[in-house]
Protein backbone atom coordinates (compact mmCIF):
# COMPACT_ATOMS: atom_id res chain seq x y z
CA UNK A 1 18.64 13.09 -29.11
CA UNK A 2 21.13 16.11 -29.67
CA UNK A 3 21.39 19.58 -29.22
CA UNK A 4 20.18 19.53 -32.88
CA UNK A 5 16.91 18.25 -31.88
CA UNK A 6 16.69 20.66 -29.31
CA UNK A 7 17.05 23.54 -31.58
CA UNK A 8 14.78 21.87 -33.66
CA UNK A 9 12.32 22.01 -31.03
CA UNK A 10 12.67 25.81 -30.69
CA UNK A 11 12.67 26.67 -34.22
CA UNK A 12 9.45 25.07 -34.43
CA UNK A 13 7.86 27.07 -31.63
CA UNK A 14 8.69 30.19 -32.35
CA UNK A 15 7.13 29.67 -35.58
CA UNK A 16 3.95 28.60 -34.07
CA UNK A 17 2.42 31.65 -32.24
CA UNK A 18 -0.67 30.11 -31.17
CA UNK A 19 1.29 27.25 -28.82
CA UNK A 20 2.92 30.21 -27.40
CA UNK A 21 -0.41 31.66 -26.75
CA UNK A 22 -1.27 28.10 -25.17
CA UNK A 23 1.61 28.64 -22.81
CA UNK A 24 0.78 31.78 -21.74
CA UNK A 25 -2.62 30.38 -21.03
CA UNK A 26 -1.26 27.91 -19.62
CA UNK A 27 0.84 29.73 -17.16
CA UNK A 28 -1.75 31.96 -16.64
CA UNK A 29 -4.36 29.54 -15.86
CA UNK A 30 -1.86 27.92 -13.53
CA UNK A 31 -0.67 30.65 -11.83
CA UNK A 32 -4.57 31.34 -10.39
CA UNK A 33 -5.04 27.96 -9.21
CA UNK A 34 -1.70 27.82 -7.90
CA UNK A 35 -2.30 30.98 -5.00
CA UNK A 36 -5.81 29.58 -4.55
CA UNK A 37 -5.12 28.46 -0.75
CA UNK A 38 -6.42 24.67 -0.65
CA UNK A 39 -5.70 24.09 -4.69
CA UNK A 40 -2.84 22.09 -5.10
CA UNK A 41 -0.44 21.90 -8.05
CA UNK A 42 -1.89 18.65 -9.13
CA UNK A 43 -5.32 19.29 -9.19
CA UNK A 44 -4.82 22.40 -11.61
CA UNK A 45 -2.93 19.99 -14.08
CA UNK A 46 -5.29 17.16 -13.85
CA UNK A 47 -8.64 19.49 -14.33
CA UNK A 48 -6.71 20.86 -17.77
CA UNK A 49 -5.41 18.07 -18.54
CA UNK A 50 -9.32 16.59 -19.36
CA UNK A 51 -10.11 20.64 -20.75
CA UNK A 52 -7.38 19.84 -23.20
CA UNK A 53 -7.76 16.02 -24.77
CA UNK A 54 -9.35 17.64 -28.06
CA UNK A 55 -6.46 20.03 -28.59
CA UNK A 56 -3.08 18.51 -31.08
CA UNK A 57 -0.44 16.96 -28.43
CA UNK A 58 2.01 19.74 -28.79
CA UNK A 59 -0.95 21.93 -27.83
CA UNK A 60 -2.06 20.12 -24.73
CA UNK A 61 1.46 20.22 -23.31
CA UNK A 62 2.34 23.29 -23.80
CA UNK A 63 -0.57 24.32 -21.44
CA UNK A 64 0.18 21.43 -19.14
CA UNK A 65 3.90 22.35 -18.57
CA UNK A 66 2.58 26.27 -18.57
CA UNK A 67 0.15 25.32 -15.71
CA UNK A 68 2.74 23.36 -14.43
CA UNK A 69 5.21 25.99 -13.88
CA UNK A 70 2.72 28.84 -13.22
CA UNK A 71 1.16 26.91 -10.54
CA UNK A 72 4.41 26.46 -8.55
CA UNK A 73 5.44 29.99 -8.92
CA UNK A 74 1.85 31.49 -8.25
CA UNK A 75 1.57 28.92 -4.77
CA UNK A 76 3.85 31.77 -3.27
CA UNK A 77 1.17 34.80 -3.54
CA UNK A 78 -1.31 33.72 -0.34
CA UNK A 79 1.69 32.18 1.16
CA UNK A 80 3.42 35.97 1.40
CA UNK A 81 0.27 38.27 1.58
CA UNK A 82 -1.82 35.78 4.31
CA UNK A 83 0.25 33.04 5.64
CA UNK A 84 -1.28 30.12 3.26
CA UNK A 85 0.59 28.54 1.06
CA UNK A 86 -1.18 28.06 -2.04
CA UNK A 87 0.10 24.66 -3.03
CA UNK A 88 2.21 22.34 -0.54
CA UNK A 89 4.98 23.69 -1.64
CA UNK A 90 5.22 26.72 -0.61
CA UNK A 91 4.67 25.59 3.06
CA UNK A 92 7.86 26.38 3.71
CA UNK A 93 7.81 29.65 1.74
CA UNK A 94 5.23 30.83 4.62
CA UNK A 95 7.93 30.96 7.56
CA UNK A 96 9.60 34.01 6.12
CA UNK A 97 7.78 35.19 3.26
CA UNK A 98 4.94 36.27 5.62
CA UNK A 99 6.89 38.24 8.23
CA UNK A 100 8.60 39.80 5.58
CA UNK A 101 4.48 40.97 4.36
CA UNK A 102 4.31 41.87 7.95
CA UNK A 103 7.63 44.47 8.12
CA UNK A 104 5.82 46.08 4.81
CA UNK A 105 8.25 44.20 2.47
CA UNK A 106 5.54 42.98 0.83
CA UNK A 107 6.63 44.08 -2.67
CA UNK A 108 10.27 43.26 -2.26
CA UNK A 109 9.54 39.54 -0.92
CA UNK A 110 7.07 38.96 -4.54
CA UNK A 111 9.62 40.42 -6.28
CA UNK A 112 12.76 38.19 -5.34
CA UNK A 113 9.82 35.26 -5.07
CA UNK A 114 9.46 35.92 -8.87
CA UNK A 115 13.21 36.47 -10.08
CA UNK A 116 14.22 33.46 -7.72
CA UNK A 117 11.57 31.26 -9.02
CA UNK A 118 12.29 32.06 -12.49
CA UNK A 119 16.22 31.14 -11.98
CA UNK A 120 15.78 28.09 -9.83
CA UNK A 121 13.05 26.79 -12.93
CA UNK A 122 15.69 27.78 -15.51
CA UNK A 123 18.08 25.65 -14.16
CA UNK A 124 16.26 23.31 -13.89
CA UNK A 125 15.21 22.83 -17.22
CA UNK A 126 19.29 23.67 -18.47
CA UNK A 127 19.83 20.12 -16.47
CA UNK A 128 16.70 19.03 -18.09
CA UNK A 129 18.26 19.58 -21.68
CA UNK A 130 21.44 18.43 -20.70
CA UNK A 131 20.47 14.87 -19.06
CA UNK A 132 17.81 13.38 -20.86
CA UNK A 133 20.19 12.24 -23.45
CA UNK A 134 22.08 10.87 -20.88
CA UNK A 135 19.33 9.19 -19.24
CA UNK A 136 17.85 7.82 -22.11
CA UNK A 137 20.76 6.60 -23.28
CA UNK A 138 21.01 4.62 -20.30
CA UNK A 139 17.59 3.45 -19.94
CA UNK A 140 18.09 1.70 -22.84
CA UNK A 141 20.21 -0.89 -21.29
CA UNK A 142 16.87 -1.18 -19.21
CA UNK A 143 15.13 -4.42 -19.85
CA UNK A 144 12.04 -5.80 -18.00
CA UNK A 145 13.28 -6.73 -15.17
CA UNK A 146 14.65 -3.28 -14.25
CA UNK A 147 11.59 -1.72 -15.05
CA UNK A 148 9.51 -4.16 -12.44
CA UNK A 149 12.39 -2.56 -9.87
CA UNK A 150 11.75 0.82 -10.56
CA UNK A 151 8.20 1.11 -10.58
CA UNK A 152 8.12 -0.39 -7.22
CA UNK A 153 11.27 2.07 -6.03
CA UNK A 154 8.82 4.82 -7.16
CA UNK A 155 6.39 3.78 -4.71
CA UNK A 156 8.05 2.36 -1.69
CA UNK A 157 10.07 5.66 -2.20
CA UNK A 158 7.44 7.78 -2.24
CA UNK A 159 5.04 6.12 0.57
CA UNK A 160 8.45 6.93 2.65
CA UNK A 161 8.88 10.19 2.18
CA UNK A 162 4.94 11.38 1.84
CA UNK A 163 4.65 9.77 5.66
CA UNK A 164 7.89 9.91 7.32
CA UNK A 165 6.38 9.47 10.86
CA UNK A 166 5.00 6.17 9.22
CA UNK A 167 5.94 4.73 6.70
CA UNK A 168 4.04 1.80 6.60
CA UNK A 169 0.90 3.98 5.86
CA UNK A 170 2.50 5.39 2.61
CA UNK A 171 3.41 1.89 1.66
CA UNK A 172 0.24 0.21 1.72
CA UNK A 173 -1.61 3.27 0.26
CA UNK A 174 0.66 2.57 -2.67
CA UNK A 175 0.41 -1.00 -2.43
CA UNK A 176 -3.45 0.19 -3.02
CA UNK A 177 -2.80 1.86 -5.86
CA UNK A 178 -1.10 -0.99 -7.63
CA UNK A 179 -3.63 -3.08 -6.66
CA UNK A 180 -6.60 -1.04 -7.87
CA UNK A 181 -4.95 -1.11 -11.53
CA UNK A 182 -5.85 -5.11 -11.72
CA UNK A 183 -9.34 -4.29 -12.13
CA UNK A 184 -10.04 -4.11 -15.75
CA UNK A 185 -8.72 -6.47 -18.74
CA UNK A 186 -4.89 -6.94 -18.08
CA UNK A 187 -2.24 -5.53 -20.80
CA UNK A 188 -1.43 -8.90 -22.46
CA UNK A 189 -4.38 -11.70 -22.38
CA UNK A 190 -6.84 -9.00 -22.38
CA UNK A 191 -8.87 -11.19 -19.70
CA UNK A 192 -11.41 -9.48 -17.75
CA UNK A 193 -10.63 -9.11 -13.54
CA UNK A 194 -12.70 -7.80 -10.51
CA UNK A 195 -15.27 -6.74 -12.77
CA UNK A 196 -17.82 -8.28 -10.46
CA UNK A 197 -20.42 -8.45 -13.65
CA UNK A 198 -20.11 -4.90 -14.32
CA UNK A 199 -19.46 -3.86 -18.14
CA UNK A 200 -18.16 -0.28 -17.31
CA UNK A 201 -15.05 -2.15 -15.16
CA UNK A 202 -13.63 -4.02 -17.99
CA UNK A 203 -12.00 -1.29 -19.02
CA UNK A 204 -10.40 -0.76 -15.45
CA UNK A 205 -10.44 2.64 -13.81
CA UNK A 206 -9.31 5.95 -15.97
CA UNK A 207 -6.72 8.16 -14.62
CA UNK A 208 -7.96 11.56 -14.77
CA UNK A 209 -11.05 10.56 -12.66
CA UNK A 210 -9.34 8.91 -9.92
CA UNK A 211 -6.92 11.98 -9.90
CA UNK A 212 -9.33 15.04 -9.83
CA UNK A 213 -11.58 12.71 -6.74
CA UNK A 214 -8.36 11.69 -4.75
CA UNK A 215 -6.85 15.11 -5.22
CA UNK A 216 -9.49 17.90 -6.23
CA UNK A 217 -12.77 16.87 -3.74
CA UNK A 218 -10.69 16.57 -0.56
CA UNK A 219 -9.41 20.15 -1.14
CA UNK A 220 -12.47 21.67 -1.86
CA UNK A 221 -14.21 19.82 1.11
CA UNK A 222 -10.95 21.02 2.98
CA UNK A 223 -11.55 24.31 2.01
CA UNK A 224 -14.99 24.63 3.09
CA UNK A 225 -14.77 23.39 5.90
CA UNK A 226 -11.73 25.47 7.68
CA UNK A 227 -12.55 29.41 5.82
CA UNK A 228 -9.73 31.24 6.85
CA UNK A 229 -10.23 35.44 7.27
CA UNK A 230 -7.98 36.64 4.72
CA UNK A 231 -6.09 40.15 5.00
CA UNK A 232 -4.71 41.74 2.18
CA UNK A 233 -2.15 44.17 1.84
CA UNK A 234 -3.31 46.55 -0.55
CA UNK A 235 -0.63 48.70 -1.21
CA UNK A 236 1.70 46.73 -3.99
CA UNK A 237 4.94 49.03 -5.54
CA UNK A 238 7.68 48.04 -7.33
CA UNK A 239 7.93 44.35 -7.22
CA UNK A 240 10.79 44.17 -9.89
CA UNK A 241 14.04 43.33 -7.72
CA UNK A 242 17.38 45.44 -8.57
CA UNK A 243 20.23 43.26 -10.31
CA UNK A 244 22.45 43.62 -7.33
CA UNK A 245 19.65 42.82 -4.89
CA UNK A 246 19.71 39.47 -7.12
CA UNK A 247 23.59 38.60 -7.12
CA UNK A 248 24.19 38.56 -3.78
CA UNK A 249 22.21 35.97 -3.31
CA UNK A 250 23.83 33.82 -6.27
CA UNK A 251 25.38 30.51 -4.55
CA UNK A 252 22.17 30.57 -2.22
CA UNK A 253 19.87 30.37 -5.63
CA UNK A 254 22.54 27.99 -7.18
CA UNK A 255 22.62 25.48 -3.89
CA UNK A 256 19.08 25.28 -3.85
CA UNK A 257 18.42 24.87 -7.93
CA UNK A 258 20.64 21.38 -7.68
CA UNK A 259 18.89 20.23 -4.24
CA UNK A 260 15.62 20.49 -6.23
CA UNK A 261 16.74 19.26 -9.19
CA UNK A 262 18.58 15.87 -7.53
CA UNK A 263 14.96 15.59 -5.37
CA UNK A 264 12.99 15.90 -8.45
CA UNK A 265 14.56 13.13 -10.00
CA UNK A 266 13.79 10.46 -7.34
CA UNK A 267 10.26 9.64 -8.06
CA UNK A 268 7.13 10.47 -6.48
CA UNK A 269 9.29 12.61 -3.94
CA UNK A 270 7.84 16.46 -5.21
CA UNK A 271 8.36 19.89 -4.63
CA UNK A 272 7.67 19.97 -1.10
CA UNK A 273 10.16 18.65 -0.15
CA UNK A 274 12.56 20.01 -2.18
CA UNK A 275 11.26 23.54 -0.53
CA UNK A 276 11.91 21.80 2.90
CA UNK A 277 15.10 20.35 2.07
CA UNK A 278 16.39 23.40 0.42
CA UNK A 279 15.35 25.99 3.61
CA UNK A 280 17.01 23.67 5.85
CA UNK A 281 20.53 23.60 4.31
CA UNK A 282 20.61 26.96 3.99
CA UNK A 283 19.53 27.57 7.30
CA UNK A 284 22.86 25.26 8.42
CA UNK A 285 24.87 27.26 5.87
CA UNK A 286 23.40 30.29 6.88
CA UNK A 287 25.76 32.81 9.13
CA UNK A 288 22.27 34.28 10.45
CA UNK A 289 19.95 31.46 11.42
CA UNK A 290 18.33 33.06 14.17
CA UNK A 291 16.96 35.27 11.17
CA UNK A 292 15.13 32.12 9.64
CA UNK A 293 11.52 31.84 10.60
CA UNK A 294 11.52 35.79 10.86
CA UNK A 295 11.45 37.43 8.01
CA UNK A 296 14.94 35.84 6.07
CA UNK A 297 16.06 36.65 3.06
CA UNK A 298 17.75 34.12 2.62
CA UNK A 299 15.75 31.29 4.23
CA UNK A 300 12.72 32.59 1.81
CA UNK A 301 15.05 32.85 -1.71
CA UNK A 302 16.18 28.85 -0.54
CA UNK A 303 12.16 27.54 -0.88
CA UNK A 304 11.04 29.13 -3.56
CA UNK A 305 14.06 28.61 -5.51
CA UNK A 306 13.77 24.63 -4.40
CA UNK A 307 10.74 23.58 -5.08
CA UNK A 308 10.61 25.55 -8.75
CA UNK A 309 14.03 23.91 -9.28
CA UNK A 310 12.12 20.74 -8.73
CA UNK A 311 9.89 20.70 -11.86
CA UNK A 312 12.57 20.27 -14.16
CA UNK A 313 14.24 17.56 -12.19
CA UNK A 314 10.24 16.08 -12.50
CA UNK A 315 10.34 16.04 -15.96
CA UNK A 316 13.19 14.20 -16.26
CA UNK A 317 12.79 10.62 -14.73
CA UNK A 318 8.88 11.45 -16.93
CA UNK A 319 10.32 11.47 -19.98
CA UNK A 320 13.19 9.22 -20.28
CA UNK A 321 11.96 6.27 -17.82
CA UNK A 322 8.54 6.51 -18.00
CA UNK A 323 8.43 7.14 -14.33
CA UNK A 324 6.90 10.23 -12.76
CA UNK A 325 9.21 12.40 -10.58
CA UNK A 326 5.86 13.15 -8.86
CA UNK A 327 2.37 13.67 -8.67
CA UNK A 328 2.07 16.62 -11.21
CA UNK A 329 4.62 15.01 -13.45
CA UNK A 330 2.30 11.92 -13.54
CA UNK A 331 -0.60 14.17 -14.60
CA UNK A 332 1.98 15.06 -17.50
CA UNK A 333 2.69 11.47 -18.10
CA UNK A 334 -1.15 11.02 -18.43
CA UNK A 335 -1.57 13.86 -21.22
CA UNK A 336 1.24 12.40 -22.65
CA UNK A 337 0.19 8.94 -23.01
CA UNK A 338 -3.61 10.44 -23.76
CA UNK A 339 -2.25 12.14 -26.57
CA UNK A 340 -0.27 9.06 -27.97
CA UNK A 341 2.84 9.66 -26.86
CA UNK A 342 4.77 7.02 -24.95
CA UNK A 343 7.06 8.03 -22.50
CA UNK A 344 9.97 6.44 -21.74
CA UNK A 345 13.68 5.30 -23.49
CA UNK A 346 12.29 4.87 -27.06
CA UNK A 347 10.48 8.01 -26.82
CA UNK A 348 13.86 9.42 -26.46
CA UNK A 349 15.18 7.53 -29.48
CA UNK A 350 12.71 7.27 -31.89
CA UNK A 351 11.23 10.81 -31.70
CA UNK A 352 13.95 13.32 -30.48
CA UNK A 353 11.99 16.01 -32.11
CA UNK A 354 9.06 15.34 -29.13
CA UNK A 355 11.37 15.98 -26.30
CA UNK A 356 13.14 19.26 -27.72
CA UNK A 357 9.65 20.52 -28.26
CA UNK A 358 9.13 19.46 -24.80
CA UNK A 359 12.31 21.46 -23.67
CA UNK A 360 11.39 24.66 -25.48
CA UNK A 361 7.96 24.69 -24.36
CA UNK A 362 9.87 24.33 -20.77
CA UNK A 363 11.66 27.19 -21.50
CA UNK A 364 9.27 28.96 -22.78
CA UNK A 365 6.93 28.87 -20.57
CA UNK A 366 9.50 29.59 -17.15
CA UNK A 367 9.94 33.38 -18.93
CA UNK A 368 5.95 33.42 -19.90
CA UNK A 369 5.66 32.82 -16.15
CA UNK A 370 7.63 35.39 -15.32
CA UNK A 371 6.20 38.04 -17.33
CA UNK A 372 2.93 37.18 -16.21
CA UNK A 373 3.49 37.36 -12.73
CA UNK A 374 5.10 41.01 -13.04
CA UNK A 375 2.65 42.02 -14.73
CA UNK A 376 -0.66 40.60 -13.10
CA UNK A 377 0.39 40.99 -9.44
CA UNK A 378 -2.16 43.40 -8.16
CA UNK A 379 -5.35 41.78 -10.18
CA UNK A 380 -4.01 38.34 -8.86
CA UNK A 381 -4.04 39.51 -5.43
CA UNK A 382 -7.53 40.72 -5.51
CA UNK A 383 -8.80 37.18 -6.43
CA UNK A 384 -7.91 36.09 -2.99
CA UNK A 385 -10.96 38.20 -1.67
CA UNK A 386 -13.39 35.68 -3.54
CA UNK A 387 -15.73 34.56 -1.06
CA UNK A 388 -15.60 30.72 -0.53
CA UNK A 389 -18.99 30.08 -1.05
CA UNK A 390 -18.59 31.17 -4.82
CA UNK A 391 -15.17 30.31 -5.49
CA UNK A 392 -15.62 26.16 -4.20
CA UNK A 393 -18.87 25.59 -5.82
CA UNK A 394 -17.05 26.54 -9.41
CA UNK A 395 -14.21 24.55 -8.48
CA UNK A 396 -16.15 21.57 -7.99
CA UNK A 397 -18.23 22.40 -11.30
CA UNK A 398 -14.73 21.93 -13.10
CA UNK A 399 -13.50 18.93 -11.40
CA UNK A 400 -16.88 17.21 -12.73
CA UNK A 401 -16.23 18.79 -16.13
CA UNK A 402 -12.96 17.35 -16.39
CA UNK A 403 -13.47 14.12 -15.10
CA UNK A 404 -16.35 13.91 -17.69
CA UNK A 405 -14.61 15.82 -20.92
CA UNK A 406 -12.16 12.82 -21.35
CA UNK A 407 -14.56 9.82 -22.15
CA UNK A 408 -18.10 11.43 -21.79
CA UNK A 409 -19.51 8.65 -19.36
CA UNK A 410 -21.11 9.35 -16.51
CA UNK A 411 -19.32 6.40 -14.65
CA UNK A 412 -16.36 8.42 -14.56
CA UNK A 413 -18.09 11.12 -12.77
CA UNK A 414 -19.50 8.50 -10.46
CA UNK A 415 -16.00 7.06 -10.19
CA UNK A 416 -14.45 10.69 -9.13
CA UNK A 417 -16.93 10.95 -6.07
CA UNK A 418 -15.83 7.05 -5.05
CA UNK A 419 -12.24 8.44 -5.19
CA UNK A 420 -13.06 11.51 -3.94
CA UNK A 421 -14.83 9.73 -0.45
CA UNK A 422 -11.35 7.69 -0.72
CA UNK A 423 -9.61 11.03 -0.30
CA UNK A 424 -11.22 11.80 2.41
CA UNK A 425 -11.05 9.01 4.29
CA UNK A 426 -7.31 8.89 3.83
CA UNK A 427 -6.87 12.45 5.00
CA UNK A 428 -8.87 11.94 8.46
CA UNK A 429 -6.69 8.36 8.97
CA UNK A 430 -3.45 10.16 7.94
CA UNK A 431 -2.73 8.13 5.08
CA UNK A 432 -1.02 9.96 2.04
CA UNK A 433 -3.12 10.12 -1.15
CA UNK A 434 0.12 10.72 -3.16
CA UNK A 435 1.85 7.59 -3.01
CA UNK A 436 -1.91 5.66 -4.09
CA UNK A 437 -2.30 7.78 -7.35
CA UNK A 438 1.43 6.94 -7.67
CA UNK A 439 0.94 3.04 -7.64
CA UNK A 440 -2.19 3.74 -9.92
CA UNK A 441 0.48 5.41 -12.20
CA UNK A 442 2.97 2.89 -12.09
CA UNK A 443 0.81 -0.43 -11.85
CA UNK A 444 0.70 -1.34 -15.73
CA UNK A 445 4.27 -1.16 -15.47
CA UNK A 446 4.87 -3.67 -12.42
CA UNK A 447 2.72 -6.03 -13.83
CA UNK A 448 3.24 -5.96 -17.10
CA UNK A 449 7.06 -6.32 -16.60
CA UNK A 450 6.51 -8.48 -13.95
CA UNK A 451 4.51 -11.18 -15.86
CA UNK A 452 6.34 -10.79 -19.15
CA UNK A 453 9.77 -11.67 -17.04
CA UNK A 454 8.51 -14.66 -15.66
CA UNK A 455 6.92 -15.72 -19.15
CA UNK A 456 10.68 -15.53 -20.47
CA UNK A 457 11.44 -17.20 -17.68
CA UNK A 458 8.90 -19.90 -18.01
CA UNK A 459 8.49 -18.81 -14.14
CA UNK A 460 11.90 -18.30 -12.79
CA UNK A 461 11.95 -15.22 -10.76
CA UNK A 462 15.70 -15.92 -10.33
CA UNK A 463 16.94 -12.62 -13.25
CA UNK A 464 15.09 -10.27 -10.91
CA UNK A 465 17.78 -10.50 -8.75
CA UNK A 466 20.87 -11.96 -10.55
CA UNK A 467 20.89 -9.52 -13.38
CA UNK A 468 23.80 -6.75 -12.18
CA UNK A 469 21.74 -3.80 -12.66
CA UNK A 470 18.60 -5.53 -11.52
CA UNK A 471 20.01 -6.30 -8.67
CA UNK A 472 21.73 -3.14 -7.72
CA UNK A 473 18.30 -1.91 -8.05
CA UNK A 474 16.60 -4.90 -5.74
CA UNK A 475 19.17 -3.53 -3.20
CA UNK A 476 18.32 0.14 -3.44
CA UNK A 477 14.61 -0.94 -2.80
CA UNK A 478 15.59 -3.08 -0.04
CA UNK A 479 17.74 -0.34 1.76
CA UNK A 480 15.14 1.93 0.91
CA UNK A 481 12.58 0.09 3.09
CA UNK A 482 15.03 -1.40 6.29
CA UNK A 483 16.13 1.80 6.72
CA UNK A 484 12.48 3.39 7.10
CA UNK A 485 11.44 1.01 9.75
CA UNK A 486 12.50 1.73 13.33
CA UNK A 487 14.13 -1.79 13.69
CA UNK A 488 16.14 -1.29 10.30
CA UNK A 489 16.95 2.08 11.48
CA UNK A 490 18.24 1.01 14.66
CA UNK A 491 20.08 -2.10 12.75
CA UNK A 492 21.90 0.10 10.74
CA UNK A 493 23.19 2.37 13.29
CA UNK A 494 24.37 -0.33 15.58
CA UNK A 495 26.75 -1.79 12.20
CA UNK A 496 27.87 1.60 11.63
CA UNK A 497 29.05 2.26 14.96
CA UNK A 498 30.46 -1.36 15.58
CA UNK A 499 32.75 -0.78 12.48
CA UNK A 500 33.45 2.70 14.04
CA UNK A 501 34.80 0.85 16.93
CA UNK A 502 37.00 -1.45 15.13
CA UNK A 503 39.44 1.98 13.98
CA UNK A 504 40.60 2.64 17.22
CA UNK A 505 41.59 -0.75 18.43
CA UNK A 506 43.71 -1.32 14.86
CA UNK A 507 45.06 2.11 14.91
CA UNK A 508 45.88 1.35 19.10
CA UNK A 509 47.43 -2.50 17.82
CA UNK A 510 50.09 -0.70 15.68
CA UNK A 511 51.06 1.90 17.94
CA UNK A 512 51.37 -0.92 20.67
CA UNK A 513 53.59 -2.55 17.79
C-alpha cells in the first residue's frame, strides 16, 4: 500500500455521498451512546455492528469507525456537566473537567474537550496512514509461529493491564476466553468439540452475542441499579475555543497524541489508559500540579487528547496483524471479518484500496465528529435528563435486537443472557470482562497457528522458540508475565540493583589503581 492507495481511498468517498451520510450517522449515533453514563464505547459498536450486517462493507464501517470516534469524543459530555464519565475513558476526564463545570467554565471546558479531541484523533489517524505500510510490510515476515506469540501477548498483556492489582485474574479470564472458542467444529478437521449433543454448538459461539451479554447487560444492570441524581447546567454559550486559547496548549496536545497512539498499539490495552497515562505525565511535566484534580487546563486537554489519540493507534495493530488494539477495535475486527474482509498482512497487500478507504473514512469521520458535536451540544445535553426507567429498558430492547439481527436464531439471544450472567458474575468477583472477549477474539488464531506449527513440525514445538523473531517474541511474553507477579517483580529489582552495585566498586578499583 502507498500514498496512491490512500488517495484512492479518498477520491472514492467523496464521490459517494451516502457513506458520508453513514459516517455522520455513525458519529452521531456514537456520540449519544458515548455520554450515556454506564454505556461504554464497546457496547455502542457491537449493538451497530449487528444493525449493520445487511449494509455493503464499506457501508458498515464507515458507521462503525463513525461510532467509534463519536463515542470517545461524546464519553466527555456527563463526565464535564455531572461528574460521570460516559465511557471508561473519560474517567480521568472527570477530575478536572467537572470543577471546571463547577467555576461556570462549562462552555470553555466542551469547547477545548472538542478541538482537543479532534487533534489528538487526527493524529492519530496521520500515524495511522503513515505506519500501516510499515507494519504490514513487516508482518509479512510473520509466519505461524509468530502469530501463536502474539495472540497470546494480546492477552497476557491485556489481563495485566485490565487488573493491575491482580493480574492473575485478568489472565485466567483470558485464558477463558481462549478456551470458550474450542467449543464448536475446529478451523481445520472441522470435528465437532464440547458440543455435549447439542446441534446449535457445532457451530461454536458467535461474537456479537457474547459481546453485547459480557459488555451491554452488565451496564444496563449497573445502571439500574446505582441511579445517580443528575444536575445540569443549563446555560451553554460559546463552546467554540479561540485559536490562541488552542496553541498554547500545543506540545501538551502533541505529548499526549503519541502516548495514546504508542498505548493503542499494544493490544487489548484501550483508551483508558491512555487517558490515565497521558494525565499523569503531564501532571509530572506540569509547572502547576497542585492545579490537577481542580479544575486544570492542562491536566483535562492531556485525557481527552489521550484516549482519542488512542483509536487510531487501535486501528493499527487491527488492520495489519489481525490483532485488536482493544476491545472496540475487536468489534471492528468482527464487522470486518462479517463483511468478508480479512484482516491482517495480506489484507494490506492484496487489497490496498480497503485500507485507504479505511483511512479516509477515519478521517472523515474525526471532522464529522467535530461538527456534530458543535453543533448538537445543547440537544445532547438534554438527553441526559432521560429518566432511567425509560432510557435502560430501550437499551436492553437493542442489545436483544442486535444479538438477534446477525443470524436470526434465538440461541443467540439465549447465548447473550448466558454471557450476560457471566458479566455479572465477573464484575461482583473483580475479574475483567475485557481480557475474556479478548481471548474469544484471538482464540482461532492461537490454535489454529498453534496446531498448524506442530503439523509442520510433525510435533516439534522446538521453532516456537528457536525461530529469531519467534523467540524475541516468547521473551516479550515471558517478561511480560515475571514482571507482573510480585515475586518476578521483586526478582527483577534485586538484578537491577546488584548490577547497580557492581559500578561503584569498578569505578573505586581504578581509582585505587
Amino acid at each position: 500500500m502507498d500514498i496512491l492507495s490512500i488517495l484512492k481511498g479518498f477520491g472514492n468517498l467523496l464521490l459517494d455521498p451516502v457513506t458520508i451520510l453513514y459516517i455522520f450517522i455513525g458519529g452521531q449515533a456514537g456520540i449519544l451512546f458515548g455520554m450515556m453514563p454506564g454505556l461504554t464505547t464497546t457496547t455502542a459498536l457491537s449493538l451497530l455492528t449487528g444493525l449493520t450486517y445487511v449494509l455493503a462493507p464499506h457501508q458498515a464501517i464507515a458507521i462503525i469507525i463513525g461510532a467509534y470516534v463519536g463515542s470517545v469524543t461524546g464519553g466527555s459530555r456527563s463526565a464535564i456537566l455531572v461528574n460521570i464519565p460516559g465511557t471508561p475513558a473519560q474517567a480521568a476526564v472527570c477530575l478536572d473537567g467537572y470543577p471546571l463545570a463547577q467555576q461556570g467554565r462549562a462552555t470553555e471546558a466542551i469547547g477545548l474537550s472538542v478541538t482537543a479531541s479532534t487533534i489528538g484523533t487526527l493524529i492519530g489517524f496521520f500515524f495511522l496512514a503513515l505506519f500501516t505500510p510499515v507494519l504490514g510490510a513487516a508482518a509479512m515476515s510473520f509466519g505461524t509461529y509468530e502469530f501463536f506469540w502474539l495472540a497470546m501477548i494480546g492477552v497476557v498483556i491485556a489481563g495485566s493491564l485490565c487488573s493491575p492489582s491482580d493480574p492473575i485474574k485478568g489472565w485466567i479470564a483470558g485464558f477463558l476466553g481462549l478456551t470458550l472458542m474450542t467449543i464448536g467444529e475446529d478451523n481445520i478437521h472441522a470435528i465437532a468439540r464440547f458440543t455435549f449433543g447439542f446441534r446449535q454448538l457445532s457451530g461454536g459461539f458467535a461474537l456479537i452475542p457474547v459481546m453485547i451479554g459480557a459488555y451491554g447487560i452488565p451496564e444496563v444492570l449497573n445502571s439500574v441499579r446505582h441511579v445517580q441524581k443528575m444536575v445540569i447546567q443549563s446555560q451553554v454559550g460559546r463552546v467554540v475555543p479561540k485559536f490562541h486559547e488552542v496553541l498554547k496548549y500545543k506540545w501538551l496536545i502533541l505529548r499526549s497524541s503519541l502516548i495514546g497512539l504508542i498505548i493503542g498499539i499494544i493490544p487489548g490495552v484501550g483508551s483508558d489508559t491512555a487517558s490515565w497515562l497521558s494525565y499523569f505525565t503531564a501532571k509530572k511535566a506540569s509547572k502547576t500540579p497542585e492545579k490537577f484534580g481542580h479544575g486544570s487546563i492542562e491536566g483535562f486537554i492531556a485525557a481527552e487528547t489521550g484516549d482519542n489519540a488512542c483509536v487510531g493507534g487501535d486501528i493499527i495493530p487491527t488492520i495489519t496483524l489481525g490483532i485488536p488494539g482493544s476491545a472496540p477495535a475487536a468489534v471492528l475486527l468482527a464487522a470486518l471479518t462479517i463483511h468478508n474482509l480479512r484482516p491482517g498482512p495480506m489484507l494490506v497487500i492484496e487489497q490496498p484500496e480497503v485500507v485507504g478507504q479505511i483511512i479516509a473514512i477515519s478521517l472523515v469521520a474525526t471532522i464529522a465528529v467535530f461538527i456534530l458535536s458543535l453543533l448538537m451540544v445543547k440537544q445532547m445535553v438534554k438527553l441526559l435528563l432521560v429518566p432511567r426507567y425509560i432510557l435502560m429498558p430501550a437499551v436492553f430492547v437493542i442489545c436483544v435486537t442486535g444479538a438477534y439481527t446477525l443470524s436470526g436464531r434465538l440461541f443467540d439471544i439465549y447465548l447473550m443472557f448466558i454471557f450476560g450472567i457471566v458479566g455479572v458474575i465477573m464484575n461482583e468477583l473483580n475479574y475483567p470482562v475485557a481480557p475474556l472477549v479478548l481471548g474469544f477474539i484471538l482464540g482461532p488464531m492461537a490454535e489454529d497457528n498453534l496446531r498448524r506449527g506442530l503439523m509442520i513440525t510433525h510435533g516439534n514445538p522446538a521453532p516456537f522458540f528457536t525461530r529469531p523473531v519467534s523467540f524475541l517474541l516468547f521473551m516479550i511474553l515471558f517478561i511480560s508475565v515475571i514482571s507482573a507477579t510480585k515475586f518476578g517483580s521483586k526478582l527483577l529489582n534485586s538484578t537491577s540493583t546488584f548490577f547497580k552495585t557492581l559500578i561503584p566498586k569498578k569505578n573505586k578499583n581504578i581509582n585505587e589503581k
